[in-house]
C-alpha atoms as a PDB file:
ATOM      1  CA  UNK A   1     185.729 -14.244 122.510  1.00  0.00           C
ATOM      2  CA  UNK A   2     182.067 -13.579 123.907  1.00  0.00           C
ATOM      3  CA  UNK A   3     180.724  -9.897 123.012  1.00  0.00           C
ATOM      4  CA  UNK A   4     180.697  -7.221 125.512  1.00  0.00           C
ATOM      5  CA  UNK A   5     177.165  -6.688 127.174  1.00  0.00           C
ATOM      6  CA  UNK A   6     176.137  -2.966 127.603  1.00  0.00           C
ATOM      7  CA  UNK A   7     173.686  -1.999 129.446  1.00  0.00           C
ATOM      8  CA  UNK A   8     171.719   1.022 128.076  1.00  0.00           C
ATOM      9  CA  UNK A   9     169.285   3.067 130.712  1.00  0.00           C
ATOM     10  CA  UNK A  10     167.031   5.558 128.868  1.00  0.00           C
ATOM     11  CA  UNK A  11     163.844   6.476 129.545  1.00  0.00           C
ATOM     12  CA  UNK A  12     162.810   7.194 125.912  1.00  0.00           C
ATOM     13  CA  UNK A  13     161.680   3.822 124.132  1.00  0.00           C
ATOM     14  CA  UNK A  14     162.877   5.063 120.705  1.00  0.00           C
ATOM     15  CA  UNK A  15     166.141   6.275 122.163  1.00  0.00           C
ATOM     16  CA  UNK A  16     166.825   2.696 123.550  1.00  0.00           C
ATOM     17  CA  UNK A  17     165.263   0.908 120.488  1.00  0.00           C
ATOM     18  CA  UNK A  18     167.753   3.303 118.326  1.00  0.00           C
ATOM     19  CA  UNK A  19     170.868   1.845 120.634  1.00  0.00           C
ATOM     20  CA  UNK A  20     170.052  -1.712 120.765  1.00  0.00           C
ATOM     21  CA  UNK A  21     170.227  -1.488 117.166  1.00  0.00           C
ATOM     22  CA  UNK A  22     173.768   0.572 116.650  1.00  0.00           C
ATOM     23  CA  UNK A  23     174.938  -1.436 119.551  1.00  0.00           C
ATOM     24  CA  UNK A  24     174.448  -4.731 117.528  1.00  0.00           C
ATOM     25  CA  UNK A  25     175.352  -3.602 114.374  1.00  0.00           C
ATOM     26  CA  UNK A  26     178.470  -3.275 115.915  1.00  0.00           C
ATOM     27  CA  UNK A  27     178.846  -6.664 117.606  1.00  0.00           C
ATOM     28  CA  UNK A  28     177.823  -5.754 120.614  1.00  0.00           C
ATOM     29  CA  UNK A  29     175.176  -7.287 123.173  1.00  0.00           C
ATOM     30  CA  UNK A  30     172.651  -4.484 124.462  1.00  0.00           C
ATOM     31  CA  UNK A  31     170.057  -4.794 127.351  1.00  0.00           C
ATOM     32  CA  UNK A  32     167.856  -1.579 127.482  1.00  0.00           C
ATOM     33  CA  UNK A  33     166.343  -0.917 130.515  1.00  0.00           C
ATOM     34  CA  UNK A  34     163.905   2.062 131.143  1.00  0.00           C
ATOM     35  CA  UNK A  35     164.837   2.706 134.775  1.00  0.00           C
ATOM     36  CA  UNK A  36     166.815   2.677 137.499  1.00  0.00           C
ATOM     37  CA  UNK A  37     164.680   0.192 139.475  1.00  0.00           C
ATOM     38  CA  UNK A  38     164.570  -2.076 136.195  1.00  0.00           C
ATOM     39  CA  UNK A  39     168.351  -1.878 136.331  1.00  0.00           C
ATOM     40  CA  UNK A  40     168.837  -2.971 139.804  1.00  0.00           C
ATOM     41  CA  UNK A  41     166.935  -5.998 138.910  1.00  0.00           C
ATOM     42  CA  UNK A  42     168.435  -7.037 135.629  1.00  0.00           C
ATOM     43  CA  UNK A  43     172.095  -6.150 137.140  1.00  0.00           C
ATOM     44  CA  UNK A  44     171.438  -9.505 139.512  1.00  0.00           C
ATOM     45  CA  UNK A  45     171.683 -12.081 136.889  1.00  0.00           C
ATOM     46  CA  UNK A  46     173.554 -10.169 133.845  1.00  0.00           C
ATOM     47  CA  UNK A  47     176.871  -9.224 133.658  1.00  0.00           C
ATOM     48  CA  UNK A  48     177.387  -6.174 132.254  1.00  0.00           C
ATOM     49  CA  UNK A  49     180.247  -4.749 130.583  1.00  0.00           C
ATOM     50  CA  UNK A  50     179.656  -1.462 130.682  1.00  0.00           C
ATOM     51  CA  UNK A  51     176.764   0.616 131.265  1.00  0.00           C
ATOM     52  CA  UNK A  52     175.413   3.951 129.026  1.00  0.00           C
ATOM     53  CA  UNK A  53     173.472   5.895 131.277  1.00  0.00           C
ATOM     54  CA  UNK A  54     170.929   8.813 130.147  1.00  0.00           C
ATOM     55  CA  UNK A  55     171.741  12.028 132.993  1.00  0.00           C
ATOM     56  CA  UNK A  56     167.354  12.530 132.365  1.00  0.00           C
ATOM     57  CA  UNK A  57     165.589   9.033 133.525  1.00  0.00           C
ATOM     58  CA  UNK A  58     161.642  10.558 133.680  1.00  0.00           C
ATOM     59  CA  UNK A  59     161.566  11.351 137.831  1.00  0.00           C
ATOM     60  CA  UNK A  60     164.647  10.110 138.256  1.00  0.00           C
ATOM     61  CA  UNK A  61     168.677  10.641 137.745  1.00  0.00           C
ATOM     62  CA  UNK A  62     171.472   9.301 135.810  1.00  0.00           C
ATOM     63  CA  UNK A  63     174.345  10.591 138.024  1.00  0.00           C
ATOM     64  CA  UNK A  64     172.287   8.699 141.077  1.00  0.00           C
ATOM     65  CA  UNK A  65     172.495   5.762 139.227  1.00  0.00           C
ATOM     66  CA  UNK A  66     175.831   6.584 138.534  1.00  0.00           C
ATOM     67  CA  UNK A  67     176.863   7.114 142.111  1.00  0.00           C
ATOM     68  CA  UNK A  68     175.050   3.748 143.025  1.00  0.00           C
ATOM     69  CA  UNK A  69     177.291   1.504 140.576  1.00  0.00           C
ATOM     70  CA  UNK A  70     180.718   3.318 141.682  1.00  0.00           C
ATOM     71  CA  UNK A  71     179.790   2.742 145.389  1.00  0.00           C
ATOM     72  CA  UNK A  72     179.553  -0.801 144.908  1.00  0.00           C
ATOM     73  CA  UNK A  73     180.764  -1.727 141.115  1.00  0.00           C
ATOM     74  CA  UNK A  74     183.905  -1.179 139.279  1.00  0.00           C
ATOM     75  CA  UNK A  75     181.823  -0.734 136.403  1.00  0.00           C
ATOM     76  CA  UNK A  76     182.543   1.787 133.291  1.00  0.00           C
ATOM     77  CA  UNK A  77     180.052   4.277 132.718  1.00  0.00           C
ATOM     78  CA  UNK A  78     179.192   6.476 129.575  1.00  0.00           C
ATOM     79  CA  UNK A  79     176.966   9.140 130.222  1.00  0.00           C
ATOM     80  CA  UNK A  80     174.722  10.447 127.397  1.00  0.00           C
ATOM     81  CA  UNK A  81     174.219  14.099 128.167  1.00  0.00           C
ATOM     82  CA  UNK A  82     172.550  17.180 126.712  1.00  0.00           C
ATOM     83  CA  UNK A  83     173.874  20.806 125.821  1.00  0.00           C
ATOM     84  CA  UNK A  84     172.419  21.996 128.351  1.00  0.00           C
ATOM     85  CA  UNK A  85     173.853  20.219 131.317  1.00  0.00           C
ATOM     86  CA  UNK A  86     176.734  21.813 132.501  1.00  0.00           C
ATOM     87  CA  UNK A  87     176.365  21.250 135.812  1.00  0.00           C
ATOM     88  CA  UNK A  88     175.956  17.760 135.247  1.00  0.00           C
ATOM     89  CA  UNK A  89     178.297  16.972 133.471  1.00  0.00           C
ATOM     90  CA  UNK A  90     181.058  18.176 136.358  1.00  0.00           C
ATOM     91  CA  UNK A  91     178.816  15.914 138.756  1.00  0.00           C
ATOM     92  CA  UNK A  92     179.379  12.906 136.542  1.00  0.00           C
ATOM     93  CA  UNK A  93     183.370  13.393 135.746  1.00  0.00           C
ATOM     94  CA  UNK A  94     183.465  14.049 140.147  1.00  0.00           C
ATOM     95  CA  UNK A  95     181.205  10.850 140.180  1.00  0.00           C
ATOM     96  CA  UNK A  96     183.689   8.988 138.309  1.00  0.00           C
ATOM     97  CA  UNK A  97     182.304   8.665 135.287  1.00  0.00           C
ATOM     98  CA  UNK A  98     184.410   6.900 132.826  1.00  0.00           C
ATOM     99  CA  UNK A  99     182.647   9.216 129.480  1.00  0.00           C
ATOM    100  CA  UNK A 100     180.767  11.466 128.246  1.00  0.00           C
ATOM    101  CA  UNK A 101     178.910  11.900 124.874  1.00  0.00           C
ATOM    102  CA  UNK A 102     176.284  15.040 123.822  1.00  0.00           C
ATOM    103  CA  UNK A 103     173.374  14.429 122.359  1.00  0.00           C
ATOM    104  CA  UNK A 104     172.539  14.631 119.255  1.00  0.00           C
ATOM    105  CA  UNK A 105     175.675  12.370 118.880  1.00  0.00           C
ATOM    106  CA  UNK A 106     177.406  10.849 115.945  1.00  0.00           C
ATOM    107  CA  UNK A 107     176.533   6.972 116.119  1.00  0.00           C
ATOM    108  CA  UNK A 108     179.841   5.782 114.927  1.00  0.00           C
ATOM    109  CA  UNK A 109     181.765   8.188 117.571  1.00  0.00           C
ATOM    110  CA  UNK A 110     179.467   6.774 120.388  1.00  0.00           C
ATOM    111  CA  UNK A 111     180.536   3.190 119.236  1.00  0.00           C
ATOM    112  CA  UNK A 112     184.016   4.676 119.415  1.00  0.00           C
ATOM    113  CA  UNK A 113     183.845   5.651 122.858  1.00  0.00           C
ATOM    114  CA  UNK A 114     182.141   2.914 124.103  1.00  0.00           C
ATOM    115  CA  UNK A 115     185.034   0.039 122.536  1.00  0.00           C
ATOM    116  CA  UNK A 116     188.136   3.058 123.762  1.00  0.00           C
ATOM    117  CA  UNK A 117     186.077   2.590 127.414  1.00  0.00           C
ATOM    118  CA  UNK A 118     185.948  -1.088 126.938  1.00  0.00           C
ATOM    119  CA  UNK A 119     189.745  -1.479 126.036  1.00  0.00           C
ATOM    120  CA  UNK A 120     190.697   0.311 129.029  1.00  0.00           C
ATOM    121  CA  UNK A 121     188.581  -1.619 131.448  1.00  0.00           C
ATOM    122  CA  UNK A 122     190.106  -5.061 129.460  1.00  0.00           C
ATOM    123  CA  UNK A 123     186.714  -6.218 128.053  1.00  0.00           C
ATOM    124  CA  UNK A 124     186.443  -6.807 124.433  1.00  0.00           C
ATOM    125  CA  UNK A 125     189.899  -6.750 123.183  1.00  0.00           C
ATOM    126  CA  UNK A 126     193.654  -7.810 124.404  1.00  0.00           C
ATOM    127  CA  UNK A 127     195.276  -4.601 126.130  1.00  0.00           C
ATOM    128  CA  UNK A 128     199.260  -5.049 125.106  1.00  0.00           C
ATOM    129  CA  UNK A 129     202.222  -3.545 127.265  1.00  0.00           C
ATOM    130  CA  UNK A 130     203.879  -1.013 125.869  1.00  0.00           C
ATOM    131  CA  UNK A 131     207.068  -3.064 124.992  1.00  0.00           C
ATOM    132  CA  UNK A 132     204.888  -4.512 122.646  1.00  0.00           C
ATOM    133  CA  UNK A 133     204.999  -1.358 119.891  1.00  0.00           C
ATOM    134  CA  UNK A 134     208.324  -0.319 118.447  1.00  0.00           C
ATOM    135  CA  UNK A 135     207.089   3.511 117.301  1.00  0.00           C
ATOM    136  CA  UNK A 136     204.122   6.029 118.644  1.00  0.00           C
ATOM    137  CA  UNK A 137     205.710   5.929 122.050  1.00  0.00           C
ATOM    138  CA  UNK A 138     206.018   9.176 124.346  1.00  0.00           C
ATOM    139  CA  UNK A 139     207.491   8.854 127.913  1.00  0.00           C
ATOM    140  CA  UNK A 140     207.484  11.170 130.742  1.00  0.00           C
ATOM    141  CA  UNK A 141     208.830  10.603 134.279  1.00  0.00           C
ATOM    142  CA  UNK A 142     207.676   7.137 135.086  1.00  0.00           C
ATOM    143  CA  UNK A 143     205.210   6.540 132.622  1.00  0.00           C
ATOM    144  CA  UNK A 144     205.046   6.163 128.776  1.00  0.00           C
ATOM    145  CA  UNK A 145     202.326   7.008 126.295  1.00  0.00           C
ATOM    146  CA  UNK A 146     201.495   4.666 123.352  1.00  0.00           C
ATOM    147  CA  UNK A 147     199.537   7.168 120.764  1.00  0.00           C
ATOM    148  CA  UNK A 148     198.331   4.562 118.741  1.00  0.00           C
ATOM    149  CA  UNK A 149     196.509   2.402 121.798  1.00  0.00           C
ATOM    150  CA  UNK A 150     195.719   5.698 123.223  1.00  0.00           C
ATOM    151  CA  UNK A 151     196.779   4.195 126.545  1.00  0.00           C
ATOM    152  CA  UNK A 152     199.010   5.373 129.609  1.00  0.00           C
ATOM    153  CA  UNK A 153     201.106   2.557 131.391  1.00  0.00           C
ATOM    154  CA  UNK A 154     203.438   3.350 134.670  1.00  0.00           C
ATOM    155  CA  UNK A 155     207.240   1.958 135.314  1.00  0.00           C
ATOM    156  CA  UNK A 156     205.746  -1.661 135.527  1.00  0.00           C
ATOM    157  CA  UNK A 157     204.072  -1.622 132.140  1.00  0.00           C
ATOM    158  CA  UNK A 158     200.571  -1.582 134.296  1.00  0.00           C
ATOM    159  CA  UNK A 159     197.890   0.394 132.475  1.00  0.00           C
ATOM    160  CA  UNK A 160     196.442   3.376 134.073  1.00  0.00           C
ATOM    161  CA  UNK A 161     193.311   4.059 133.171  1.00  0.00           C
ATOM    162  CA  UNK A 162     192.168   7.342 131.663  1.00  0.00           C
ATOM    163  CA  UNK A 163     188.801   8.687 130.614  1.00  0.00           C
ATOM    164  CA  UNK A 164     188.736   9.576 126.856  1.00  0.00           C
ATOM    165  CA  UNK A 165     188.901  13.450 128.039  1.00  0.00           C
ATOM    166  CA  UNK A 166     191.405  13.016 130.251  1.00  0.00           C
ATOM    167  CA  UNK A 167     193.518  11.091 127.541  1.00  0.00           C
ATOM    168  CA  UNK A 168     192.973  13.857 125.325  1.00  0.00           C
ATOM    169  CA  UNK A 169     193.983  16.339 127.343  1.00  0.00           C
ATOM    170  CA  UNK A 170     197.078  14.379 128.101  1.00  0.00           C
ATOM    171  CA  UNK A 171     197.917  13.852 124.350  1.00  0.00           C
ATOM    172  CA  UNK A 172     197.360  17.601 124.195  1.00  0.00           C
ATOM    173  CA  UNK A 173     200.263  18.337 126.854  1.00  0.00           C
ATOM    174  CA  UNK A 174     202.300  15.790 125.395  1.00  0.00           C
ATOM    175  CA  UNK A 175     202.266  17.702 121.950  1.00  0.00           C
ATOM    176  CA  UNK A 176     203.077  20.967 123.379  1.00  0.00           C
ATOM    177  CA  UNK A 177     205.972  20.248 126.087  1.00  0.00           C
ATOM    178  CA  UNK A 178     206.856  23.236 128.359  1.00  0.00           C
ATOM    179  CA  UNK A 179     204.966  25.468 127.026  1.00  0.00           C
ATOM    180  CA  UNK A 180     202.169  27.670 128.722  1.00  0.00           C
ATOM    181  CA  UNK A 181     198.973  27.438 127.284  1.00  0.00           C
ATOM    182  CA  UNK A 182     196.101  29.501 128.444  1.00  0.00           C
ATOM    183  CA  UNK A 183     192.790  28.063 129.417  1.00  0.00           C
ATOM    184  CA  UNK A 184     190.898  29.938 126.171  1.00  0.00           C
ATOM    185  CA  UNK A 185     193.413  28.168 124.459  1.00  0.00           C
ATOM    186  CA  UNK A 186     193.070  24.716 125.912  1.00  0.00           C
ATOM    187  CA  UNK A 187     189.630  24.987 125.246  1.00  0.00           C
ATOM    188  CA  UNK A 188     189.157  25.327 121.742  1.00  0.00           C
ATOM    189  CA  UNK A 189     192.206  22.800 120.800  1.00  0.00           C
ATOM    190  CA  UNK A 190     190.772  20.145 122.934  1.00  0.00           C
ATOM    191  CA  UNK A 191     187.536  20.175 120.333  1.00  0.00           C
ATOM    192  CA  UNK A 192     183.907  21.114 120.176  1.00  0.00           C
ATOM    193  CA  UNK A 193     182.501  19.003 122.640  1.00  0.00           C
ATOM    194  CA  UNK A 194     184.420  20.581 125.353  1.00  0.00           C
ATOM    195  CA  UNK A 195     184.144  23.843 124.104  1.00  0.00           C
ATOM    196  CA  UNK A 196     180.614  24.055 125.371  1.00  0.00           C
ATOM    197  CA  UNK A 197     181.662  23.457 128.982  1.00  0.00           C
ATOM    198  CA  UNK A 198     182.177  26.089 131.330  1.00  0.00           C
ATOM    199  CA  UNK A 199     185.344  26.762 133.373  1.00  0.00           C
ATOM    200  CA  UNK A 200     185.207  24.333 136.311  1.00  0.00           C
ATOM    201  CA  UNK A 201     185.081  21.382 133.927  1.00  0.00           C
ATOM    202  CA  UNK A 202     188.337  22.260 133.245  1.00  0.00           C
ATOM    203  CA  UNK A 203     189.281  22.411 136.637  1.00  0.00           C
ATOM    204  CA  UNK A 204     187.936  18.884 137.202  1.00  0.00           C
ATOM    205  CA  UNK A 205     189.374  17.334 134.514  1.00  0.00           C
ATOM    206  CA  UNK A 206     193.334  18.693 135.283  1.00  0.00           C
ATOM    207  CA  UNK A 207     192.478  17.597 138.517  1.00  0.00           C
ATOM    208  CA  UNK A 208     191.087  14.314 137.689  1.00  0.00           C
ATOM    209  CA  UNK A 209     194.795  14.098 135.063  1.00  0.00           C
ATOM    210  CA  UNK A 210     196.758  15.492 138.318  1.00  0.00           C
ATOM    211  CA  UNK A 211     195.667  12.093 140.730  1.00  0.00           C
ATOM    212  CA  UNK A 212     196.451   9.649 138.011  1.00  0.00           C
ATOM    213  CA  UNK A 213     200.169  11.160 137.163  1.00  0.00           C
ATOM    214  CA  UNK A 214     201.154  12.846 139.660  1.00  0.00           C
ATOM    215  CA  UNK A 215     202.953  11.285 142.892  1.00  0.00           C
ATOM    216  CA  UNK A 216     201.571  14.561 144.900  1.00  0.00           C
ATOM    217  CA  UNK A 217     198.568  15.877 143.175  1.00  0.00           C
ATOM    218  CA  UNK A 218     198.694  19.568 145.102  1.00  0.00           C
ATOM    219  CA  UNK A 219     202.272  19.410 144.437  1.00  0.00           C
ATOM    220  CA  UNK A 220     202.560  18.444 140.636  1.00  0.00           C
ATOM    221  CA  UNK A 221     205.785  17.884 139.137  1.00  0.00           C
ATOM    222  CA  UNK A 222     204.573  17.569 135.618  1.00  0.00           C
ATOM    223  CA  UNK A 223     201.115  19.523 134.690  1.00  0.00           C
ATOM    224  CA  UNK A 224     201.430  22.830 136.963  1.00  0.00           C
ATOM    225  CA  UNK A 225     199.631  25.897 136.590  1.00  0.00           C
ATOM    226  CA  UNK A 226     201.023  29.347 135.933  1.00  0.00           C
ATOM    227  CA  UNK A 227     198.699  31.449 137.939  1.00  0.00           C
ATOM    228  CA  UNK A 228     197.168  34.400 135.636  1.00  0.00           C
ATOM    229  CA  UNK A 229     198.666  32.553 132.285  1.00  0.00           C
ATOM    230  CA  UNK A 230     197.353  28.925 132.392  1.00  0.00           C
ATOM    231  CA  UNK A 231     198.935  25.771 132.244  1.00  0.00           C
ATOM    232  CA  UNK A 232     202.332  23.975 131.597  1.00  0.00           C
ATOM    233  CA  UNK A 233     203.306  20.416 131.085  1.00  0.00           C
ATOM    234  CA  UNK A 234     207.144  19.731 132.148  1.00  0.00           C
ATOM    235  CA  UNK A 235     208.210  16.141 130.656  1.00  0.00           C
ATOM    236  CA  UNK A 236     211.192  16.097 133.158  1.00  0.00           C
ATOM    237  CA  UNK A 237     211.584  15.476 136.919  1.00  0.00           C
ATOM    238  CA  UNK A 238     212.889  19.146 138.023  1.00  0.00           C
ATOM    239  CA  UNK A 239     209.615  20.716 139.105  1.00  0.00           C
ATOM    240  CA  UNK A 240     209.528  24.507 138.335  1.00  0.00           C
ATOM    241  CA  UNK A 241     208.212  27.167 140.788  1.00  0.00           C
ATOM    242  CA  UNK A 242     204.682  28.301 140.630  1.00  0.00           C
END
């Protein structure tokens, strides 16, 4: 099986010399490129696998680049992003944005995120049905969880493909069936990366969950929202009143 090609965009020389080097360390081809211009020539005779995007290019903008690839590229996307970027980071989950990883970041969870993305797009490794694993198994409604691929899969044993924060936050429900849980709380279970974000990332990413589980998103039968408590996750079909 060929290794994955990722595409790393940074405008810092050391920062892409640093990847190229984790990246292959871990069996894994890496093209740096320093811009978005550079990109949108090398993209026309490499196939990438997946592209790690820097939200500062210089002049320039990840999340542009970012919006540029989803318009015409079903292409995952890992955004490296600073503390400081908030407002960003919403942008990029809204933008479609497959993941998300701080910087200074741990080189071995980077390479983690990058192979979870490249799983769930199919590239790199053989994706299994769920009928494939006898235990770590959750179901809900018309879909079933396997824990140990980390993976969602509808009635037809079709994976749906989840972000590694929505996935979380999934597996987070899943632990804690019908039960409210407040939005403080959420927050600091879901781990220290997210605990830095404010409010409306929140927002984005239940939303974001809500599309990819629910048959009527404004409507949801399974994650709803208890105004002025938090939020809920019902495992069976009888959708309680708001």
């Amino acid at each position: 099986m060929s290794r994955p090609t990722i595409g790393i965009v940074d405008d810092e020389a050391s920062m892409r010399d640093a990847l190229v080097a984790l990246l292959h360390q871990n069996q894994l081809d890496a093209v740096p490129m320093a811009s978005i211009a550079e990109f949108n020539d090398i993209q026309k005779t490499t196939a990438f696998d997946l592209i790690l995007i820097d939200l500062r290019l210089g002049d320039e903008s990840g999340l542009d680049l970012a919006l540029s690839i989803r318009k015409s590229h079903d292409l995952p996307i890992v955004m490296l992003t600073g503390h400081g970027d908030e407002t960003d980071k919403i942008v990029g989950l809204e933008l479609g944005a497959d993941d998300y990883v701080l910087k200074p970041f741990n080189p071995r969870e980077l390479v983690a995120r990058i192979r979870a993305v490249l799983r769930r797009y199919g590239a790199g490794s053989q994706v299994t049905g769920p009928n494939s694993f006898q235990n770590g198994c959750l179901t809900f409604g018309r879909f079933t969880v396997d824990q140990k691929q980390r993976i969602l899969f509808d009635q037809f044993s079709q994976e749906i493909a989840l972000t590694n924060a929505e996935y979380r936050l999934l597996d987070y429900f899943l632990g804690r069936p019908n039960d409210i849980i407040t939005r403080v709380d959420l927050l600091a279970e879901l781990g220290s990366d997210l605990t830095k974000y404010v409010d409306r990332t929140v927002d984005v990413l239940i939303l974001r969950l809500r599309r990819k589980i629910e048959e009527n998103p404004s409507k949801p039968v399974h994650l709803q929202t208890r105004r002025g408590q938090g939020y809920i996750f019902v495992t069976n079909h009888v959708r309680d009143a708001d």
